[in-house]
C-alpha atoms as a PDB file:
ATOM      1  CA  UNK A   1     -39.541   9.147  14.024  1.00  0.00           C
ATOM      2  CA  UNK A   2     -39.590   5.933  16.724  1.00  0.00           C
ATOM      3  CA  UNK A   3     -39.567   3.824  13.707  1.00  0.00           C
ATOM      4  CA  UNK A   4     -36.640   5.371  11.769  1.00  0.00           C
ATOM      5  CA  UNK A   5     -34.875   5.271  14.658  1.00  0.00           C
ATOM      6  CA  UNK A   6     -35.069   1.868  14.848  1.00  0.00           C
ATOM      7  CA  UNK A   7     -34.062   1.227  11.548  1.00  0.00           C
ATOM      8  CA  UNK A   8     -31.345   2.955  11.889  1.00  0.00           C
ATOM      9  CA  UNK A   9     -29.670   1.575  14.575  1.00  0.00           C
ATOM     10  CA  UNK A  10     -30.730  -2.062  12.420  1.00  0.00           C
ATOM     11  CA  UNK A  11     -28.632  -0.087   9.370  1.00  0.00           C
ATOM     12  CA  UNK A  12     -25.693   1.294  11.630  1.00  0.00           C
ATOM     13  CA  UNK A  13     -25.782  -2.286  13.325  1.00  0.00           C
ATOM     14  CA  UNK A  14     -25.300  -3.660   9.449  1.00  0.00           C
ATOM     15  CA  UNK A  15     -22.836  -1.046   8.566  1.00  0.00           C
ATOM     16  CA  UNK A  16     -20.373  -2.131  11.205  1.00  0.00           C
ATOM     17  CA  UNK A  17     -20.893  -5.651  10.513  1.00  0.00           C
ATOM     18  CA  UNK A  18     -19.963  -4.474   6.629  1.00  0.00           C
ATOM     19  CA  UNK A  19     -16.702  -2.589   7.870  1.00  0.00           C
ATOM     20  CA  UNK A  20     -15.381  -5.802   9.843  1.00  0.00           C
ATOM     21  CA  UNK A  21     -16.142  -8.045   6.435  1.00  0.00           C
ATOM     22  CA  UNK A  22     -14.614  -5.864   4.666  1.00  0.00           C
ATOM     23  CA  UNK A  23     -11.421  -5.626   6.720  1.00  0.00           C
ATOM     24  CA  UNK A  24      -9.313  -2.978   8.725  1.00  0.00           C
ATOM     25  CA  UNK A  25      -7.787  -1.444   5.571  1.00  0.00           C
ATOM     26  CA  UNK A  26     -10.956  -0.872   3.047  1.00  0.00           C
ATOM     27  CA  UNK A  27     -12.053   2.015   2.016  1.00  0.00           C
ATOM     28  CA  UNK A  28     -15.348   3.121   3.244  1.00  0.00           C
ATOM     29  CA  UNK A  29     -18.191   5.832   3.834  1.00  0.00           C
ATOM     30  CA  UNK A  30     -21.371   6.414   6.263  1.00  0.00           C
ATOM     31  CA  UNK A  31     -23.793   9.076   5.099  1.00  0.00           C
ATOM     32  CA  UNK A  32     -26.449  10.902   6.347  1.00  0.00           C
ATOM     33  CA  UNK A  33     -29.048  12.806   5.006  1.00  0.00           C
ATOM     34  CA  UNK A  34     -32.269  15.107   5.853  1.00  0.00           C
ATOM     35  CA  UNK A  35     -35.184  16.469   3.944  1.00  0.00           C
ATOM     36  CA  UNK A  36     -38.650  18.068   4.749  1.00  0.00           C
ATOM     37  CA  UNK A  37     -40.153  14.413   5.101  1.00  0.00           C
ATOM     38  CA  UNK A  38     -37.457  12.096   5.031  1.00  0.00           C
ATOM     39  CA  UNK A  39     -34.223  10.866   6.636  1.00  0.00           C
ATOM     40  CA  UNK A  40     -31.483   8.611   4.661  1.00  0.00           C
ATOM     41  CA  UNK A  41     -28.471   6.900   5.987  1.00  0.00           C
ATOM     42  CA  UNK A  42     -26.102   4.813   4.071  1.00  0.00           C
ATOM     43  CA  UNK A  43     -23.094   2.645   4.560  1.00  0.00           C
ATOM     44  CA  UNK A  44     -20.347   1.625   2.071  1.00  0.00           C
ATOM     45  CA  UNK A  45     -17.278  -0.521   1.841  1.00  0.00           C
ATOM     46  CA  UNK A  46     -14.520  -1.492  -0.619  1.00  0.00           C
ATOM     47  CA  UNK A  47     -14.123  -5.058  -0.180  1.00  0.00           C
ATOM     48  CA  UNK A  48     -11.614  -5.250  -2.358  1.00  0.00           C
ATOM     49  CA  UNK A  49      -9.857  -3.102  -4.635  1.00  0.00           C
ATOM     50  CA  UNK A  50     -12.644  -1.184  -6.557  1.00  0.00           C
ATOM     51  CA  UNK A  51     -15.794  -3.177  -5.750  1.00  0.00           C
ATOM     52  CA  UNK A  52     -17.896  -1.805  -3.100  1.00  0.00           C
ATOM     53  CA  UNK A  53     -20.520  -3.196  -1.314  1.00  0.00           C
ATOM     54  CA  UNK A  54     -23.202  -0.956   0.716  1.00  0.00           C
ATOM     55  CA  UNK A  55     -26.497  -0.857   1.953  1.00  0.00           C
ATOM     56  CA  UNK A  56     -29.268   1.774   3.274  1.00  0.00           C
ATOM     57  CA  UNK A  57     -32.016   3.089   4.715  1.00  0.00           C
ATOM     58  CA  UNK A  58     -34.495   5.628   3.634  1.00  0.00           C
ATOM     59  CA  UNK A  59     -37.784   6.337   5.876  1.00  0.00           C
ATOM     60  CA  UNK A  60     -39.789   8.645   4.388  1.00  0.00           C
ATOM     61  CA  UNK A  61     -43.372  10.718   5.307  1.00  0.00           C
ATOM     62  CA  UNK A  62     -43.820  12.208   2.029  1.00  0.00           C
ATOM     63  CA  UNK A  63     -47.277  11.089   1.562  1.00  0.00           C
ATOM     64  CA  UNK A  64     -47.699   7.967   3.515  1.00  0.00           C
ATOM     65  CA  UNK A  65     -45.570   5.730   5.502  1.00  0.00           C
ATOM     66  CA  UNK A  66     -42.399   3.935   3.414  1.00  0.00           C
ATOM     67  CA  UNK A  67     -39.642   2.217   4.463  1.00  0.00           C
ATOM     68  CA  UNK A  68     -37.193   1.452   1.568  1.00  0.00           C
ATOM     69  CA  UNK A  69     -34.018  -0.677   2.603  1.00  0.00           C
ATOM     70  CA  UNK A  70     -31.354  -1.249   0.072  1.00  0.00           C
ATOM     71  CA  UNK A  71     -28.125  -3.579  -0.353  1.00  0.00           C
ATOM     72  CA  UNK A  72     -25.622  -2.820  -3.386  1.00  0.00           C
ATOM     73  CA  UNK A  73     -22.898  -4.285  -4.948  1.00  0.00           C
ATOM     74  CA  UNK A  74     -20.978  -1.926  -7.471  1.00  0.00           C
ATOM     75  CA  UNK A  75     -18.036  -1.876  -9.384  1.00  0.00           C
ATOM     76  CA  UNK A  76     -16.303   1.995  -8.526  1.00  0.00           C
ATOM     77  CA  UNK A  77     -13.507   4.110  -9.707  1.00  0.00           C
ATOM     78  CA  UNK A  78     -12.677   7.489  -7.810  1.00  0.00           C
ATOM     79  CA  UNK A  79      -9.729   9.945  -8.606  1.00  0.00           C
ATOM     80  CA  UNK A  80      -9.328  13.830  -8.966  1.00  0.00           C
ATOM     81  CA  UNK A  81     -11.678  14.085 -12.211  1.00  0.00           C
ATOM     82  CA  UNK A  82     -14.851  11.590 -11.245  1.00  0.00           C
ATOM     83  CA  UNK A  83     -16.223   9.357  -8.885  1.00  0.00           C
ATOM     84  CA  UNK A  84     -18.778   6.457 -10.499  1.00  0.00           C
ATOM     85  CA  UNK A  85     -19.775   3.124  -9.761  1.00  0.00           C
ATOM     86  CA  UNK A  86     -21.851   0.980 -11.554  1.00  0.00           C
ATOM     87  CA  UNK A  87     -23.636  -2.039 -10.407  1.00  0.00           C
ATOM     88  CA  UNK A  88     -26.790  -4.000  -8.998  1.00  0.00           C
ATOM     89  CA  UNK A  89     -28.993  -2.813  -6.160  1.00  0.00           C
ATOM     90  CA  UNK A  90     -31.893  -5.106  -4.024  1.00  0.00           C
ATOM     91  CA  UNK A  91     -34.672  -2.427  -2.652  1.00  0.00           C
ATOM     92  CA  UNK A  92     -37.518  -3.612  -0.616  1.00  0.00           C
ATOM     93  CA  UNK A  93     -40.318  -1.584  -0.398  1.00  0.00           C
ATOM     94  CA  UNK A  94     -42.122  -1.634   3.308  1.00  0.00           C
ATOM     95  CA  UNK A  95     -45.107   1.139   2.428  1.00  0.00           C
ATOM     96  CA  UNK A  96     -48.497   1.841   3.536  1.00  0.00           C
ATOM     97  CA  UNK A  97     -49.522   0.914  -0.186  1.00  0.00           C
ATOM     98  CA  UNK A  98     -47.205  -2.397  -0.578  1.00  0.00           C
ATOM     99  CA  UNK A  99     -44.562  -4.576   0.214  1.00  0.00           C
ATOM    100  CA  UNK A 100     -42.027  -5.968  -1.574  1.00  0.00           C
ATOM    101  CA  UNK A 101     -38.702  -6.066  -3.662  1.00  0.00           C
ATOM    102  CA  UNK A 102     -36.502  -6.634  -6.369  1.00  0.00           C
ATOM    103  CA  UNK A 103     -33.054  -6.703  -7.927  1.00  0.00           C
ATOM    104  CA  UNK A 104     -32.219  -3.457  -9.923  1.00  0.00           C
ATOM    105  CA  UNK A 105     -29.387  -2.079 -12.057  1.00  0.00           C
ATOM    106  CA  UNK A 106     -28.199   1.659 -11.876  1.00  0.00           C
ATOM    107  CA  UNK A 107     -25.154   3.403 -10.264  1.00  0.00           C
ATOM    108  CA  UNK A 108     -23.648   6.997 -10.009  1.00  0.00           C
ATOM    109  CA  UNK A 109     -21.768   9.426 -11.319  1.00  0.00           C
ATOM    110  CA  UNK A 110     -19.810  12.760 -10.015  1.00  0.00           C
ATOM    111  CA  UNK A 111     -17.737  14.881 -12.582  1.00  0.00           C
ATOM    112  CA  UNK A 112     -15.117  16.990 -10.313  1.00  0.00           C
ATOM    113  CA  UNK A 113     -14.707  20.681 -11.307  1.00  0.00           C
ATOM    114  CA  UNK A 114     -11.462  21.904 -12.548  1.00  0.00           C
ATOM    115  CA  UNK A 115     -11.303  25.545 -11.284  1.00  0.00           C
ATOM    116  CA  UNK A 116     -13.422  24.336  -7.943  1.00  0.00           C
ATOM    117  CA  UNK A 117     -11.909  20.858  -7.402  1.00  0.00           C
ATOM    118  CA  UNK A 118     -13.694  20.344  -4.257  1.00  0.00           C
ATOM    119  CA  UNK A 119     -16.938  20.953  -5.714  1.00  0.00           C
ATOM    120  CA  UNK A 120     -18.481  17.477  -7.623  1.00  0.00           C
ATOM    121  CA  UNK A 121     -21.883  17.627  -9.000  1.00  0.00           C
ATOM    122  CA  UNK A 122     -23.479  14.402 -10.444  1.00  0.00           C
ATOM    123  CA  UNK A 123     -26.612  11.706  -9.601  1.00  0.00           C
ATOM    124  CA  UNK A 124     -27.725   8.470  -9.232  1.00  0.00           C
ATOM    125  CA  UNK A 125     -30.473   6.218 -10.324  1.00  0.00           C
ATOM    126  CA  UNK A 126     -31.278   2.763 -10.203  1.00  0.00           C
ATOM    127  CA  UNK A 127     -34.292   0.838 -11.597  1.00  0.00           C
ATOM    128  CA  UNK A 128     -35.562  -2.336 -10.710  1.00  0.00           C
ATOM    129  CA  UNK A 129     -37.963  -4.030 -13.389  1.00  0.00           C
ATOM    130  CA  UNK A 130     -40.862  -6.166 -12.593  1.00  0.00           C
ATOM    131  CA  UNK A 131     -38.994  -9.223 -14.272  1.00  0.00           C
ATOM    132  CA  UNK A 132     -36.865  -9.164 -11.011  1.00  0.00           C
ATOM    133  CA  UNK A 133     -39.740  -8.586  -8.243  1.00  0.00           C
ATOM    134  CA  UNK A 134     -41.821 -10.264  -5.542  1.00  0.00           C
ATOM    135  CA  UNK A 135     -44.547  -9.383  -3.418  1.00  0.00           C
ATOM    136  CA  UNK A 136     -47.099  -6.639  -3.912  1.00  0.00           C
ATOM    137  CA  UNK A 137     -43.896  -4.200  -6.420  1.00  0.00           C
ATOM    138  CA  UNK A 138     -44.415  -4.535  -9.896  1.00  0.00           C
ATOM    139  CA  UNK A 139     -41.335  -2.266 -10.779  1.00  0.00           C
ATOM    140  CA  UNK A 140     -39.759   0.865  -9.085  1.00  0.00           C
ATOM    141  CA  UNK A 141     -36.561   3.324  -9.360  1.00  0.00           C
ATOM    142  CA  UNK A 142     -34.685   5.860  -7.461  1.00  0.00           C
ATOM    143  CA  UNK A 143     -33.218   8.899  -9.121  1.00  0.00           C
ATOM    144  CA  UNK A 144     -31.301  11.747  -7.899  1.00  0.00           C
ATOM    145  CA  UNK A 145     -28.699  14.928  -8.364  1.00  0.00           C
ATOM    146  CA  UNK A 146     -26.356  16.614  -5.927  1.00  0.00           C
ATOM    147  CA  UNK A 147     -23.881  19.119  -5.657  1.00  0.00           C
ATOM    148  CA  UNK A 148     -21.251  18.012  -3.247  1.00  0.00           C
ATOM    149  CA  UNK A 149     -18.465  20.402  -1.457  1.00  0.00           C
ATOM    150  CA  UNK A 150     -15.103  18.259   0.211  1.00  0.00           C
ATOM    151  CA  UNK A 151     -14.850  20.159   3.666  1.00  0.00           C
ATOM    152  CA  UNK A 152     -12.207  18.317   3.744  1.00  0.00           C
ATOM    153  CA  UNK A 153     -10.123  14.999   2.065  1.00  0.00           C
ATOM    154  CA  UNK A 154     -12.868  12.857   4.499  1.00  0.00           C
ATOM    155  CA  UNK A 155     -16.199  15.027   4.737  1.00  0.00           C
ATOM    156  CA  UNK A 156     -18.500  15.930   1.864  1.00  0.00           C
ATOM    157  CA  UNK A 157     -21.004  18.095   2.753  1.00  0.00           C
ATOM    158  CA  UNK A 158     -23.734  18.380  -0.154  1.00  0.00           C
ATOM    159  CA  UNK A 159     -27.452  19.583  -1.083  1.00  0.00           C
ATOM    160  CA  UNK A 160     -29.610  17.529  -3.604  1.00  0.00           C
ATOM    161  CA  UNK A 161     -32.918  15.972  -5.262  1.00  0.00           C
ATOM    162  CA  UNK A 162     -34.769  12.636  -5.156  1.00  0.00           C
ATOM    163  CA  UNK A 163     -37.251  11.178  -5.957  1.00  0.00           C
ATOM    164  CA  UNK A 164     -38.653   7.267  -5.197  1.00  0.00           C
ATOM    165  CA  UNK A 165     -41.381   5.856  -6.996  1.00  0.00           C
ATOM    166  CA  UNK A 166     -42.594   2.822  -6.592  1.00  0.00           C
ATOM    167  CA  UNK A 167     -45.508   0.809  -9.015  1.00  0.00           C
ATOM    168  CA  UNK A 168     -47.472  -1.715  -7.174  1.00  0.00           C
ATOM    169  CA  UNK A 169     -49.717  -5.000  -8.504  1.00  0.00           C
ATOM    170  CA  UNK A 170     -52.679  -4.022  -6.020  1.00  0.00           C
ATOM    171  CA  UNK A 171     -55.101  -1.495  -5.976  1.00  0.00           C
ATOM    172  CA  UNK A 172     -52.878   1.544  -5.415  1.00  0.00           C
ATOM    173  CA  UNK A 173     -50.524   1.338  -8.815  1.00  0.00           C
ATOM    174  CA  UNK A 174     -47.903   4.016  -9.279  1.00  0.00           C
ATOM    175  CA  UNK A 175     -46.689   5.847  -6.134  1.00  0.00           C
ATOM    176  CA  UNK A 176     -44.196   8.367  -5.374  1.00  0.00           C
ATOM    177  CA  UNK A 177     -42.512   7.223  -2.094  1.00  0.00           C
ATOM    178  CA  UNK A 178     -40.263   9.941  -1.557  1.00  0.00           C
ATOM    179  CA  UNK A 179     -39.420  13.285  -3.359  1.00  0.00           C
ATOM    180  CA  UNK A 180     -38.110  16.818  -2.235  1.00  0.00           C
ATOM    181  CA  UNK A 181     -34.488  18.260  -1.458  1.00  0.00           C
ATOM    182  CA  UNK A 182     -32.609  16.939   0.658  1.00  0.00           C
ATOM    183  CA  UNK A 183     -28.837  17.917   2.476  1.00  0.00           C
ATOM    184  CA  UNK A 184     -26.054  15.255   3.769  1.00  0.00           C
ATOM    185  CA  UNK A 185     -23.284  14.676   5.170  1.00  0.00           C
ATOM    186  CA  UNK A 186     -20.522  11.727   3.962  1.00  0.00           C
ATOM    187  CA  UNK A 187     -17.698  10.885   5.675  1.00  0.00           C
ATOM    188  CA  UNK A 188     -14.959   8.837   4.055  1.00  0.00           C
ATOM    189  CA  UNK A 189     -12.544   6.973   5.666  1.00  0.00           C
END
Protein backbone atom coordinates (compact mmCIF):
# COMPACT_ATOMS: atom_id res chain seq x y z
CA UNK A 1 0.00 0.00 0.00
CA UNK A 2 3.24 2.46 1.03
CA UNK A 3 4.39 1.84 -2.41
CA UNK A 4 1.21 2.66 -4.39
CA UNK A 5 0.95 5.47 -2.52
CA UNK A 6 3.93 6.69 -3.67
CA UNK A 7 3.29 6.16 -7.08
CA UNK A 8 0.51 7.83 -6.96
CA UNK A 9 1.33 10.96 -5.76
CA UNK A 10 4.48 10.47 -8.73
CA UNK A 11 1.15 9.93 -11.22
CA UNK A 12 -1.07 12.82 -9.68
CA UNK A 13 2.30 14.91 -9.64
CA UNK A 14 2.43 13.97 -13.67
CA UNK A 15 -1.20 14.51 -14.16
CA UNK A 16 -1.04 18.14 -13.13
CA UNK A 17 2.03 18.73 -14.98
CA UNK A 18 -0.20 17.17 -18.13
CA UNK A 19 -3.21 19.64 -17.36
CA UNK A 20 -0.82 22.84 -17.39
CA UNK A 21 0.76 21.46 -20.97
CA UNK A 22 -2.19 21.01 -22.10
CA UNK A 23 -3.63 24.43 -21.27
CA UNK A 24 -6.53 26.06 -19.16
CA UNK A 25 -9.22 25.19 -21.74
CA UNK A 26 -8.56 21.25 -22.65
CA UNK A 27 -10.60 18.80 -22.02
CA UNK A 28 -9.58 16.35 -19.46
CA UNK A 29 -10.26 13.35 -16.95
CA UNK A 30 -8.63 11.76 -13.61
CA UNK A 31 -9.83 8.28 -12.75
CA UNK A 32 -9.73 6.07 -10.09
CA UNK A 33 -10.25 2.65 -9.63
CA UNK A 34 -10.33 -0.37 -6.94
CA UNK A 35 -10.35 -4.11 -7.09
CA UNK A 36 -9.73 -7.08 -4.64
CA UNK A 37 -5.84 -6.73 -5.33
CA UNK A 38 -5.31 -3.74 -7.19
CA UNK A 39 -5.64 0.05 -7.35
CA UNK A 40 -5.56 2.14 -10.83
CA UNK A 41 -5.43 5.81 -11.36
CA UNK A 42 -5.29 7.57 -14.60
CA UNK A 43 -4.93 11.01 -16.03
CA UNK A 44 -5.99 12.39 -19.46
CA UNK A 45 -5.83 15.53 -21.51
CA UNK A 46 -6.93 16.91 -24.89
CA UNK A 47 -4.08 18.78 -26.08
CA UNK A 48 -5.64 19.81 -28.83
CA UNK A 49 -8.79 19.31 -30.48
CA UNK A 50 -9.33 15.45 -30.46
CA UNK A 51 -5.88 14.09 -29.56
CA UNK A 52 -5.42 13.17 -26.06
CA UNK A 53 -2.55 12.46 -24.24
CA UNK A 54 -2.64 10.45 -20.74
CA UNK A 55 -0.78 8.39 -18.57
CA UNK A 56 -1.28 5.82 -15.49
CA UNK A 57 -0.67 3.83 -12.84
CA UNK A 58 -1.72 0.39 -11.95
CA UNK A 59 -0.18 -1.42 -8.68
CA UNK A 60 -1.36 -4.60 -8.38
CA UNK A 61 -1.06 -7.79 -5.60
CA UNK A 62 -2.72 -10.27 -7.67
CA UNK A 63 -0.10 -12.81 -7.40
CA UNK A 64 3.11 -11.04 -6.85
CA UNK A 65 4.27 -7.55 -6.73
CA UNK A 66 3.72 -5.35 -10.27
CA UNK A 67 3.94 -2.01 -10.95
CA UNK A 68 2.74 -1.16 -14.53
CA UNK A 69 3.08 2.66 -15.52
CA UNK A 70 1.68 3.78 -18.78
CA UNK A 71 1.88 7.03 -21.12
CA UNK A 72 -0.65 7.28 -24.22
CA UNK A 73 -1.14 9.25 -27.03
CA UNK A 74 -4.59 8.68 -28.86
CA UNK A 75 -6.53 10.09 -31.42
CA UNK A 76 -10.48 10.41 -29.69
CA UNK A 77 -13.92 11.27 -30.75
CA UNK A 78 -16.79 11.55 -28.03
CA UNK A 79 -20.52 12.59 -28.67
CA UNK A 80 -24.03 11.26 -27.55
CA UNK A 81 -23.68 7.76 -29.47
CA UNK A 82 -19.77 6.64 -28.62
CA UNK A 83 -16.73 7.52 -27.06
CA UNK A 84 -13.32 5.82 -28.78
CA UNK A 85 -9.88 6.64 -29.17
CA UNK A 86 -7.38 4.95 -30.90
CA UNK A 87 -3.71 5.22 -30.56
CA UNK A 88 -0.17 4.13 -29.13
CA UNK A 89 0.54 3.28 -25.51
CA UNK A 90 4.37 2.86 -23.67
CA UNK A 91 3.84 0.30 -20.52
CA UNK A 92 6.70 -0.54 -18.33
CA UNK A 93 6.49 -3.43 -16.43
CA UNK A 94 8.20 -3.08 -12.69
CA UNK A 95 7.25 -6.92 -11.37
CA UNK A 96 8.63 -9.34 -9.04
CA UNK A 97 9.20 -11.58 -12.27
CA UNK A 98 10.69 -8.68 -14.69
CA UNK A 99 11.30 -5.38 -15.74
CA UNK A 100 10.80 -3.69 -18.65
CA UNK A 101 8.75 -2.01 -21.55
CA UNK A 102 7.55 -1.34 -24.81
CA UNK A 103 5.52 0.69 -27.28
CA UNK A 104 1.99 -0.83 -27.95
CA UNK A 105 -1.04 -0.12 -30.14
CA UNK A 106 -4.73 -0.50 -28.86
CA UNK A 107 -7.44 2.02 -27.76
CA UNK A 108 -11.16 1.98 -26.58
CA UNK A 109 -14.41 1.93 -27.33
CA UNK A 110 -17.94 2.85 -25.50
CA UNK A 111 -21.29 2.47 -27.51
CA UNK A 112 -23.95 4.83 -25.56
CA UNK A 113 -27.43 3.29 -25.06
CA UNK A 114 -30.37 4.81 -26.68
CA UNK A 115 -33.24 4.16 -24.18
CA UNK A 116 -30.48 4.53 -21.12
CA UNK A 117 -28.25 7.30 -22.55
CA UNK A 118 -26.28 7.58 -19.48
CA UNK A 119 -25.40 4.08 -19.44
CA UNK A 120 -22.09 3.26 -21.98
CA UNK A 121 -20.73 -0.15 -22.00
CA UNK A 122 -17.51 -0.89 -24.02
CA UNK A 123 -13.47 -1.96 -23.38
CA UNK A 124 -10.13 -1.44 -24.00
CA UNK A 125 -7.05 -3.29 -24.96
CA UNK A 126 -3.73 -2.57 -25.99
CA UNK A 127 -0.85 -4.90 -26.99
CA UNK A 128 2.63 -4.28 -27.10
CA UNK A 129 4.75 -6.82 -29.30
CA UNK A 130 8.18 -7.94 -28.54
CA UNK A 131 9.43 -6.10 -31.82
CA UNK A 132 8.93 -2.88 -29.68
CA UNK A 133 10.48 -4.06 -26.15
CA UNK A 134 13.49 -3.79 -23.84
CA UNK A 135 14.58 -5.28 -20.79
CA UNK A 136 13.51 -8.58 -19.29
CA UNK A 137 9.33 -8.15 -21.49
CA UNK A 138 9.19 -10.09 -24.43
CA UNK A 139 5.53 -8.92 -25.27
CA UNK A 140 2.44 -8.05 -23.06
CA UNK A 141 -1.31 -6.57 -23.34
CA UNK A 142 -4.02 -5.14 -21.30
CA UNK A 143 -7.63 -5.91 -21.97
CA UNK A 144 -10.75 -4.88 -20.39
CA UNK A 145 -14.84 -4.24 -20.35
CA UNK A 146 -16.97 -1.86 -18.34
CA UNK A 147 -20.28 -0.71 -17.89
CA UNK A 148 -20.24 2.94 -17.12
CA UNK A 149 -23.31 5.10 -15.52
CA UNK A 150 -22.93 9.38 -16.04
CA UNK A 151 -23.96 10.51 -12.40
CA UNK A 152 -23.77 13.34 -13.92
CA UNK A 153 -22.41 15.45 -17.37
CA UNK A 154 -18.73 15.24 -15.26
CA UNK A 155 -18.78 11.88 -13.11
CA UNK A 156 -18.91 8.35 -14.47
CA UNK A 157 -19.25 5.96 -12.03
CA UNK A 158 -18.65 2.31 -13.52
CA UNK A 159 -17.92 -1.54 -12.64
CA UNK A 160 -15.60 -3.68 -14.93
CA UNK A 161 -12.92 -6.51 -15.91
CA UNK A 162 -9.16 -6.67 -16.57
CA UNK A 163 -6.83 -8.47 -17.04
CA UNK A 164 -2.69 -7.74 -17.51
CA UNK A 165 -0.47 -10.23 -18.74
CA UNK A 166 2.77 -9.85 -19.23
CA UNK A 167 5.47 -12.56 -21.17
CA UNK A 168 8.95 -12.29 -19.98
CA UNK A 169 12.58 -13.46 -21.72
CA UNK A 170 13.79 -15.00 -18.24
CA UNK A 171 12.94 -17.86 -16.41
CA UNK A 172 9.37 -16.97 -15.42
CA UNK A 173 7.65 -16.65 -19.17
CA UNK A 174 3.98 -15.80 -19.34
CA UNK A 175 2.45 -14.03 -16.30
CA UNK A 176 -0.79 -12.64 -15.43
CA UNK A 177 -0.05 -9.31 -13.63
CA UNK A 178 -3.37 -8.30 -12.80
CA UNK A 179 -6.95 -9.75 -13.27
CA UNK A 180 -10.35 -9.51 -11.30
CA UNK A 181 -13.27 -6.81 -11.22
CA UNK A 182 -12.72 -3.81 -10.55
CA UNK A 183 -15.12 -0.32 -9.81
CA UNK A 184 -14.08 3.51 -10.67
CA UNK A 185 -14.74 6.60 -10.60
CA UNK A 186 -13.95 9.33 -13.71
CA UNK A 187 -14.36 12.71 -13.49
CA UNK A 188 -14.39 14.88 -16.59
CA UNK A 189 -13.76 18.27 -16.74
Amino acid sequence: MKTFVKHLATASVLGGALFVAAGAHAAGSLDLNLGADAMQFEAAAEITQGVALGGGVINSEYREDATIYHAQLLGVQRNRERDVGIGARWTQFDTDYGDGGGVGLGGYGYVYLPQAPDVSLGGYGFYTPGIATSGDLDDGYEVGVRARYAFTPNVDGYVGLRQTTADFDNRHGSRTLDRGAQVGVRLSF
